[in-house]
C-alpha atoms as a PDB file:
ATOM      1  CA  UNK A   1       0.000   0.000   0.000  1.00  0.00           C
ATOM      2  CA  UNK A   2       1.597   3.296  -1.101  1.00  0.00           C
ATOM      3  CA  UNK A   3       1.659   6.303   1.064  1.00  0.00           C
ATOM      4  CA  UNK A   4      -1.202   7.799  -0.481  1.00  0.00           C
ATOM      5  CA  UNK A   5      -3.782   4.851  -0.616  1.00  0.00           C
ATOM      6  CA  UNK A   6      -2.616   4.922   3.111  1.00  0.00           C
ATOM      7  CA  UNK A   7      -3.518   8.782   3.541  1.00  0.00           C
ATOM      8  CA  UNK A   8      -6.807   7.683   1.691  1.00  0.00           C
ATOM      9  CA  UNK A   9      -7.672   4.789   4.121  1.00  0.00           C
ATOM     10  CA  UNK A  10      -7.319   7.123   7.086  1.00  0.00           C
ATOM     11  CA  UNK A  11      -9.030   9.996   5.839  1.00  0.00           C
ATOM     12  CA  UNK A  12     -11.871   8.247   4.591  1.00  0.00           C
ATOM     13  CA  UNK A  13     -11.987   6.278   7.829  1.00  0.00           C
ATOM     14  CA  UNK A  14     -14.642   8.715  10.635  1.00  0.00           C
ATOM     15  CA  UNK A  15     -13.330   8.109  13.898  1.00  0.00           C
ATOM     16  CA  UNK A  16     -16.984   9.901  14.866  1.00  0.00           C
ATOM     17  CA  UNK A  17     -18.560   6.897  13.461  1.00  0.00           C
ATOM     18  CA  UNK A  18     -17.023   4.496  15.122  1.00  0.00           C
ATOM     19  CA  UNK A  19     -17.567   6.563  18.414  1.00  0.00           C
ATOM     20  CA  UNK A  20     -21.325   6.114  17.452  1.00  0.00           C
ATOM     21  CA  UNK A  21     -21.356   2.479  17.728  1.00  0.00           C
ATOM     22  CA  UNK A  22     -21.107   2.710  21.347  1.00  0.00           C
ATOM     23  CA  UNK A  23     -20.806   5.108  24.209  1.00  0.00           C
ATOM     24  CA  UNK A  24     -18.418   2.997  26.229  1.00  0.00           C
ATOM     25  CA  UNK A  25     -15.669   3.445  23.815  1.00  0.00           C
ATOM     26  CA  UNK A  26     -12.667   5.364  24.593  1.00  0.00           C
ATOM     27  CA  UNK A  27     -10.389   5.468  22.146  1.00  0.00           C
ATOM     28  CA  UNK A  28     -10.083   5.015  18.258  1.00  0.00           C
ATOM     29  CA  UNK A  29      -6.625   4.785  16.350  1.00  0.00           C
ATOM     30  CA  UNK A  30      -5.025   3.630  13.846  1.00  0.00           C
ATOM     31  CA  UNK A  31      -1.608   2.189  12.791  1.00  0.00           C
ATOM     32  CA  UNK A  32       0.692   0.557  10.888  1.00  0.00           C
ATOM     33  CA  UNK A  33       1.276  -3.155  10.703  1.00  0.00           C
ATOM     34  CA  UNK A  34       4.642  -1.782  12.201  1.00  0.00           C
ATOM     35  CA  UNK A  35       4.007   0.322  15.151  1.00  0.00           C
ATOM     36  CA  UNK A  36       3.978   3.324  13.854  1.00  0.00           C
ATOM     37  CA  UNK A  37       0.335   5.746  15.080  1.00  0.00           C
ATOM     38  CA  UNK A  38      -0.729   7.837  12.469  1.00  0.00           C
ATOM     39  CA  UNK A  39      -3.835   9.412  13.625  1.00  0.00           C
ATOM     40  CA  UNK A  40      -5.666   8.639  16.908  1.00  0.00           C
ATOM     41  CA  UNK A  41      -9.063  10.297  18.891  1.00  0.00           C
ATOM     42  CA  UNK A  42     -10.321  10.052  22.464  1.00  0.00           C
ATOM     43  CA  UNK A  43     -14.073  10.447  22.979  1.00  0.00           C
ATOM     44  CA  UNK A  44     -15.408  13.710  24.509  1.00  0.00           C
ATOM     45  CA  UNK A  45     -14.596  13.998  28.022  1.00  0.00           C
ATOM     46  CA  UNK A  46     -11.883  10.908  28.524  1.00  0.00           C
ATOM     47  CA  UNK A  47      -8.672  11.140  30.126  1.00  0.00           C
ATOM     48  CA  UNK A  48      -6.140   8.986  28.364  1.00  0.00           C
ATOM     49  CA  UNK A  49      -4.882   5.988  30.765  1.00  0.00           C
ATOM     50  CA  UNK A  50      -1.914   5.996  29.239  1.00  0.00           C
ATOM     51  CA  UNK A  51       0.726   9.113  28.492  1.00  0.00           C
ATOM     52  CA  UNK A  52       2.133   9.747  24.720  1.00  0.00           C
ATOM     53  CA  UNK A  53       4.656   7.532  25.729  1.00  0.00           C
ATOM     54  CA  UNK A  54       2.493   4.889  26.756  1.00  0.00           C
ATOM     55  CA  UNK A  55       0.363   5.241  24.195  1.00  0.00           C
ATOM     56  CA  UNK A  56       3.201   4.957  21.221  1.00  0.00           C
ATOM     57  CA  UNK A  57       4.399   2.097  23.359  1.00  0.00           C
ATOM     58  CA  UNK A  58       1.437   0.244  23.808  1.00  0.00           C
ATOM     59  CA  UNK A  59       0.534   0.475  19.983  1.00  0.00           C
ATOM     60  CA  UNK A  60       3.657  -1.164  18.883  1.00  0.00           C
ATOM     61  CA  UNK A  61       3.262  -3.736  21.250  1.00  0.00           C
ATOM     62  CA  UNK A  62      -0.415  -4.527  19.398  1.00  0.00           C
ATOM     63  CA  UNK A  63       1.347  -4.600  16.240  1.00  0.00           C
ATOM     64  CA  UNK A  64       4.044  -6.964  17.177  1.00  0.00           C
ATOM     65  CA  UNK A  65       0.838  -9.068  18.674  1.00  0.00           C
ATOM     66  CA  UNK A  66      -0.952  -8.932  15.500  1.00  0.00           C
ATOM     67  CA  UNK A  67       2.017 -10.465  13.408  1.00  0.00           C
ATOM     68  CA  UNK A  68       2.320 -13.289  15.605  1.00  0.00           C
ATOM     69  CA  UNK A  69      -1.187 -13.718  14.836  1.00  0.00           C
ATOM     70  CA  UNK A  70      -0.543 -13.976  11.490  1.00  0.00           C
ATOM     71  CA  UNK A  71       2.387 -16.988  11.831  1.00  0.00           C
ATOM     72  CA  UNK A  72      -1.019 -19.153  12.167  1.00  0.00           C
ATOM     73  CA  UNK A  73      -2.810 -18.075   9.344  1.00  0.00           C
ATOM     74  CA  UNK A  74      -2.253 -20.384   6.417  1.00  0.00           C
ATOM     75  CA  UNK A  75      -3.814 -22.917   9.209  1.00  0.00           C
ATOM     76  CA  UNK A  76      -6.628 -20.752  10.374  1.00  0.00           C
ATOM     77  CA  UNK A  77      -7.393 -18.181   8.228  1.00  0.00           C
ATOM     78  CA  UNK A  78      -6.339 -14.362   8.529  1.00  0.00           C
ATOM     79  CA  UNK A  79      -7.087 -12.842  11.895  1.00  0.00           C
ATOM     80  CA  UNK A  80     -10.328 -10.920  11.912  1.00  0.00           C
ATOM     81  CA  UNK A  81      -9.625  -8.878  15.161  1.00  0.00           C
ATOM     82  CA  UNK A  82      -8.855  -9.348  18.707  1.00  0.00           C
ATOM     83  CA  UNK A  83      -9.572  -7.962  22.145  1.00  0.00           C
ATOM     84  CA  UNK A  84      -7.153  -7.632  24.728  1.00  0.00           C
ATOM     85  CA  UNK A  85      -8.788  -7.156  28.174  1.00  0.00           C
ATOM     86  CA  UNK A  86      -7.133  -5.253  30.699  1.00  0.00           C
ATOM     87  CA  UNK A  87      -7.966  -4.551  34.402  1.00  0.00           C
ATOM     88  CA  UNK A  88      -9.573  -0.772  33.223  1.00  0.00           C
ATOM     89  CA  UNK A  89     -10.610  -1.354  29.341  1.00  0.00           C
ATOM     90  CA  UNK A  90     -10.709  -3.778  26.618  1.00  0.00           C
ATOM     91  CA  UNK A  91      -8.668  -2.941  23.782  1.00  0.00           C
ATOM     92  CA  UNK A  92      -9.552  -4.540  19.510  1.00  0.00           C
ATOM     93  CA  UNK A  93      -6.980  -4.584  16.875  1.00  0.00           C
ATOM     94  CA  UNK A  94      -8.359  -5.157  13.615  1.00  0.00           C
ATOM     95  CA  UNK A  95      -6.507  -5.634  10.794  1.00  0.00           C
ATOM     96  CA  UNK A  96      -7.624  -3.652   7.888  1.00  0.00           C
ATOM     97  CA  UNK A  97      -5.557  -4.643   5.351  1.00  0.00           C
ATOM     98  CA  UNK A  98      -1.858  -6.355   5.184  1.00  0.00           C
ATOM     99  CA  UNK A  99       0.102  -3.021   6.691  1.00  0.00           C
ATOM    100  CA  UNK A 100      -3.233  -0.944   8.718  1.00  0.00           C
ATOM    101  CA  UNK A 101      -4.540  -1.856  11.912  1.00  0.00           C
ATOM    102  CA  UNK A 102      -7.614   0.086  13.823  1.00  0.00           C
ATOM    103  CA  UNK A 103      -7.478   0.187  17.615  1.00  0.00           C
ATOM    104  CA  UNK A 104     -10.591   0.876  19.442  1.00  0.00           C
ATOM    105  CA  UNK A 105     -10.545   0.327  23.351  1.00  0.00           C
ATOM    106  CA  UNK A 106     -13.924   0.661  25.393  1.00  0.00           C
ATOM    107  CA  UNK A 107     -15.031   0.167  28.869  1.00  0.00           C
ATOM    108  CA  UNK A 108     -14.637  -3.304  30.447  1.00  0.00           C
ATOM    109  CA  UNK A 109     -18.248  -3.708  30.701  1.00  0.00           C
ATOM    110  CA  UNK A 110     -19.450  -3.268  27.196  1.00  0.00           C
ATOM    111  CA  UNK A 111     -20.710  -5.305  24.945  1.00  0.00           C
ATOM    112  CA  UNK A 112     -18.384  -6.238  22.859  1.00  0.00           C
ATOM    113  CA  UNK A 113     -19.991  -8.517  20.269  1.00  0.00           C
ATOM    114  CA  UNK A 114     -22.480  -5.678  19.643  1.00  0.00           C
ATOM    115  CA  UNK A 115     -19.235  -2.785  19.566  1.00  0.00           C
ATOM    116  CA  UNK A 116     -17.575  -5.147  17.017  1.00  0.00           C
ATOM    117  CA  UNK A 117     -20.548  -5.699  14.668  1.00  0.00           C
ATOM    118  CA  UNK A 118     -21.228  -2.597  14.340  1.00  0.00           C
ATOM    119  CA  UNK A 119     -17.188  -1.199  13.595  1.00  0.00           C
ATOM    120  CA  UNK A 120     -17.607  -3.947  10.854  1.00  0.00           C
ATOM    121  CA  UNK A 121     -20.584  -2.305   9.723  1.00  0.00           C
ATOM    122  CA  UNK A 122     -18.610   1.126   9.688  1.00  0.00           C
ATOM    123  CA  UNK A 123     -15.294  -0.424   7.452  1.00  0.00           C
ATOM    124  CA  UNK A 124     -17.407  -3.049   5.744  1.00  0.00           C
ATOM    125  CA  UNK A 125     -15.244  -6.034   5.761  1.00  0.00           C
ATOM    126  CA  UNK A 126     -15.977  -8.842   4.057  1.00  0.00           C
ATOM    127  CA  UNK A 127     -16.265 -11.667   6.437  1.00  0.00           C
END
Protein backbone atom coordinates (compact mmCIF):
# COMPACT_ATOMS: atom_id res chain seq x y z
CA UNK A 1 0.00 0.00 0.00
CA UNK A 2 1.60 3.30 -1.10
CA UNK A 3 1.66 6.30 1.06
CA UNK A 4 -1.20 7.80 -0.48
CA UNK A 5 -3.78 4.85 -0.62
CA UNK A 6 -2.62 4.92 3.11
CA UNK A 7 -3.52 8.78 3.54
CA UNK A 8 -6.81 7.68 1.69
CA UNK A 9 -7.67 4.79 4.12
CA UNK A 10 -7.32 7.12 7.09
CA UNK A 11 -9.03 10.00 5.84
CA UNK A 12 -11.87 8.25 4.59
CA UNK A 13 -11.99 6.28 7.83
CA UNK A 14 -14.64 8.71 10.64
CA UNK A 15 -13.33 8.11 13.90
CA UNK A 16 -16.98 9.90 14.87
CA UNK A 17 -18.56 6.90 13.46
CA UNK A 18 -17.02 4.50 15.12
CA UNK A 19 -17.57 6.56 18.41
CA UNK A 20 -21.33 6.11 17.45
CA UNK A 21 -21.36 2.48 17.73
CA UNK A 22 -21.11 2.71 21.35
CA UNK A 23 -20.81 5.11 24.21
CA UNK A 24 -18.42 3.00 26.23
CA UNK A 25 -15.67 3.45 23.81
CA UNK A 26 -12.67 5.36 24.59
CA UNK A 27 -10.39 5.47 22.15
CA UNK A 28 -10.08 5.02 18.26
CA UNK A 29 -6.62 4.78 16.35
CA UNK A 30 -5.02 3.63 13.85
CA UNK A 31 -1.61 2.19 12.79
CA UNK A 32 0.69 0.56 10.89
CA UNK A 33 1.28 -3.16 10.70
CA UNK A 34 4.64 -1.78 12.20
CA UNK A 35 4.01 0.32 15.15
CA UNK A 36 3.98 3.32 13.85
CA UNK A 37 0.34 5.75 15.08
CA UNK A 38 -0.73 7.84 12.47
CA UNK A 39 -3.84 9.41 13.62
CA UNK A 40 -5.67 8.64 16.91
CA UNK A 41 -9.06 10.30 18.89
CA UNK A 42 -10.32 10.05 22.46
CA UNK A 43 -14.07 10.45 22.98
CA UNK A 44 -15.41 13.71 24.51
CA UNK A 45 -14.60 14.00 28.02
CA UNK A 46 -11.88 10.91 28.52
CA UNK A 47 -8.67 11.14 30.13
CA UNK A 48 -6.14 8.99 28.36
CA UNK A 49 -4.88 5.99 30.77
CA UNK A 50 -1.91 6.00 29.24
CA UNK A 51 0.73 9.11 28.49
CA UNK A 52 2.13 9.75 24.72
CA UNK A 53 4.66 7.53 25.73
CA UNK A 54 2.49 4.89 26.76
CA UNK A 55 0.36 5.24 24.19
CA UNK A 56 3.20 4.96 21.22
CA UNK A 57 4.40 2.10 23.36
CA UNK A 58 1.44 0.24 23.81
CA UNK A 59 0.53 0.48 19.98
CA UNK A 60 3.66 -1.16 18.88
CA UNK A 61 3.26 -3.74 21.25
CA UNK A 62 -0.42 -4.53 19.40
CA UNK A 63 1.35 -4.60 16.24
CA UNK A 64 4.04 -6.96 17.18
CA UNK A 65 0.84 -9.07 18.67
CA UNK A 66 -0.95 -8.93 15.50
CA UNK A 67 2.02 -10.47 13.41
CA UNK A 68 2.32 -13.29 15.60
CA UNK A 69 -1.19 -13.72 14.84
CA UNK A 70 -0.54 -13.98 11.49
CA UNK A 71 2.39 -16.99 11.83
CA UNK A 72 -1.02 -19.15 12.17
CA UNK A 73 -2.81 -18.08 9.34
CA UNK A 74 -2.25 -20.38 6.42
CA UNK A 75 -3.81 -22.92 9.21
CA UNK A 76 -6.63 -20.75 10.37
CA UNK A 77 -7.39 -18.18 8.23
CA UNK A 78 -6.34 -14.36 8.53
CA UNK A 79 -7.09 -12.84 11.90
CA UNK A 80 -10.33 -10.92 11.91
CA UNK A 81 -9.62 -8.88 15.16
CA UNK A 82 -8.85 -9.35 18.71
CA UNK A 83 -9.57 -7.96 22.14
CA UNK A 84 -7.15 -7.63 24.73
CA UNK A 85 -8.79 -7.16 28.17
CA UNK A 86 -7.13 -5.25 30.70
CA UNK A 87 -7.97 -4.55 34.40
CA UNK A 88 -9.57 -0.77 33.22
CA UNK A 89 -10.61 -1.35 29.34
CA UNK A 90 -10.71 -3.78 26.62
CA UNK A 91 -8.67 -2.94 23.78
CA UNK A 92 -9.55 -4.54 19.51
CA UNK A 93 -6.98 -4.58 16.87
CA UNK A 94 -8.36 -5.16 13.61
CA UNK A 95 -6.51 -5.63 10.79
CA UNK A 96 -7.62 -3.65 7.89
CA UNK A 97 -5.56 -4.64 5.35
CA UNK A 98 -1.86 -6.35 5.18
CA UNK A 99 0.10 -3.02 6.69
CA UNK A 100 -3.23 -0.94 8.72
CA UNK A 101 -4.54 -1.86 11.91
CA UNK A 102 -7.61 0.09 13.82
CA UNK A 103 -7.48 0.19 17.61
CA UNK A 104 -10.59 0.88 19.44
CA UNK A 105 -10.54 0.33 23.35
CA UNK A 106 -13.92 0.66 25.39
CA UNK A 107 -15.03 0.17 28.87
CA UNK A 108 -14.64 -3.30 30.45
CA UNK A 109 -18.25 -3.71 30.70
CA UNK A 110 -19.45 -3.27 27.20
CA UNK A 111 -20.71 -5.31 24.94
CA UNK A 112 -18.38 -6.24 22.86
CA UNK A 113 -19.99 -8.52 20.27
CA UNK A 114 -22.48 -5.68 19.64
CA UNK A 115 -19.24 -2.78 19.57
CA UNK A 116 -17.57 -5.15 17.02
CA UNK A 117 -20.55 -5.70 14.67
CA UNK A 118 -21.23 -2.60 14.34
CA UNK A 119 -17.19 -1.20 13.60
CA UNK A 120 -17.61 -3.95 10.85
CA UNK A 121 -20.58 -2.30 9.72
CA UNK A 122 -18.61 1.13 9.69
CA UNK A 123 -15.29 -0.42 7.45
CA UNK A 124 -17.41 -3.05 5.74
CA UNK A 125 -15.24 -6.03 5.76
CA UNK A 126 -15.98 -8.84 4.06
CA UNK A 127 -16.26 -11.67 6.44
Amino acid sequence: MTQETKKQVIHDLDFDLIFECSDSIRFVGICTTHGQLLDAKYADGVSPLLSDSGLQFSVMKSSIRHATRMDAEGDLGKPEYSITSYENVKRATIPIDSSLLLLVSFEKNADEATIMQKIFEIIQFDK
